[in-house]
C-alpha atoms as a PDB file:
ATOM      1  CA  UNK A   1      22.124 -22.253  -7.771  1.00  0.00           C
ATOM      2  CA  UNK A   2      20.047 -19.007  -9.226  1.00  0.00           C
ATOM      3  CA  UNK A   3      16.977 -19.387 -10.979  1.00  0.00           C
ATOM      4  CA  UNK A   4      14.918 -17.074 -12.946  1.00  0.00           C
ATOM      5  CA  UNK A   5      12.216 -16.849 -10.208  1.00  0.00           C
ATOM      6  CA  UNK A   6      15.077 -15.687  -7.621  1.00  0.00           C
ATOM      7  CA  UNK A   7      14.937 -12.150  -6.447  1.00  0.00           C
ATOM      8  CA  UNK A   8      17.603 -10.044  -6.544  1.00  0.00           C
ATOM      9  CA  UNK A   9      18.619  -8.075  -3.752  1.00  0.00           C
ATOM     10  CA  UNK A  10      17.415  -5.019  -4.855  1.00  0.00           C
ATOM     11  CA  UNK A  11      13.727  -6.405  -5.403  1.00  0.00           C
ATOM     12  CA  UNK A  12      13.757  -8.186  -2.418  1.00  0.00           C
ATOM     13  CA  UNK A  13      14.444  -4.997  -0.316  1.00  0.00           C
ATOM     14  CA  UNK A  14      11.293  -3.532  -1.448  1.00  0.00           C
ATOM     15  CA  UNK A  15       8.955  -6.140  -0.442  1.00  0.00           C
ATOM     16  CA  UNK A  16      11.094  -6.994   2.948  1.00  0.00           C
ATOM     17  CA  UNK A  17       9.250  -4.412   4.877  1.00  0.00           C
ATOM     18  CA  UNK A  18       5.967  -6.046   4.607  1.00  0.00           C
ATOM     19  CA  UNK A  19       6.938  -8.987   6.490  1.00  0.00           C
ATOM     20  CA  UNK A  20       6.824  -8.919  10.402  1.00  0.00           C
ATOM     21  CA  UNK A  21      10.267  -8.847  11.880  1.00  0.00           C
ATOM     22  CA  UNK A  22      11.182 -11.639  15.125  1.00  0.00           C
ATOM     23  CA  UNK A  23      10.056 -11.059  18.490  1.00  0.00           C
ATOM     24  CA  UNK A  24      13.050 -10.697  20.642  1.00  0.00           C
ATOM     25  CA  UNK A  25      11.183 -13.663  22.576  1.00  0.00           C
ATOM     26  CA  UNK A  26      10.259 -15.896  19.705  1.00  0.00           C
ATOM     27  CA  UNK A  27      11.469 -18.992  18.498  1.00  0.00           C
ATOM     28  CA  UNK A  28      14.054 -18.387  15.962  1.00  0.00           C
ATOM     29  CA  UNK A  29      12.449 -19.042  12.608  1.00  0.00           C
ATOM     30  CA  UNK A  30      13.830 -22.090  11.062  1.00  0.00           C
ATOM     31  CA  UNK A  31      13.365 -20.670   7.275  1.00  0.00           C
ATOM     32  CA  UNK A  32      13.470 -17.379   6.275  1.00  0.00           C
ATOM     33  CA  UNK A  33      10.623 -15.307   4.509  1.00  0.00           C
ATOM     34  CA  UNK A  34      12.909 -14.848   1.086  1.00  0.00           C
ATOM     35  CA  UNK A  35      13.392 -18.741   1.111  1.00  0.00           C
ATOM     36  CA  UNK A  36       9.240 -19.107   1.420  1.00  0.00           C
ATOM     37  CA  UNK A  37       8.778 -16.657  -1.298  1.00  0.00           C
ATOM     38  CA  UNK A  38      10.735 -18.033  -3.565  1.00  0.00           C
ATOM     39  CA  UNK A  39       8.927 -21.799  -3.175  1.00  0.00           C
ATOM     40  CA  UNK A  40       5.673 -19.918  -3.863  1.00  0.00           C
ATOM     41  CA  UNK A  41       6.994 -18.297  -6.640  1.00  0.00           C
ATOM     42  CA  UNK A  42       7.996 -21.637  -8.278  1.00  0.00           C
ATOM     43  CA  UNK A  43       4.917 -23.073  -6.989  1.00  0.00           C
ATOM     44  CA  UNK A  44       2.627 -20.810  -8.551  1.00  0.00           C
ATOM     45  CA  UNK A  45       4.467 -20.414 -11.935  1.00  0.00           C
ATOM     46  CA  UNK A  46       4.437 -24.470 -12.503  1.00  0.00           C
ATOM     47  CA  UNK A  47       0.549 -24.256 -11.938  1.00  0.00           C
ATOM     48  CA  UNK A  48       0.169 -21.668 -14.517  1.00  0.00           C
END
């Protein structure tokens, strides 16, 4: 399901470089920095 706070692919590519990449060593993330982005997005807009 898409909502209007989603980001498309395109916008998403332009932020993705700001966020560190996994260590070859390092757990394996269990949620990915697009899925976290988008909660604070809906987060934020429901407190404003």
């Amino acid at each position: 399901m898409r909502y209007t706070s989603d980001l498309t692919d395109p916008k998403w590519q332009l932020i993705d470089y700001g966020f560190p990449k996994p260590g070859k060593q390092a757990c394996p993330r269990e949620d990915a920095f697009r899925e976290l982005l988008k909660f604070l997005t809906v987060v934020l807009q429901r407190l404003l």
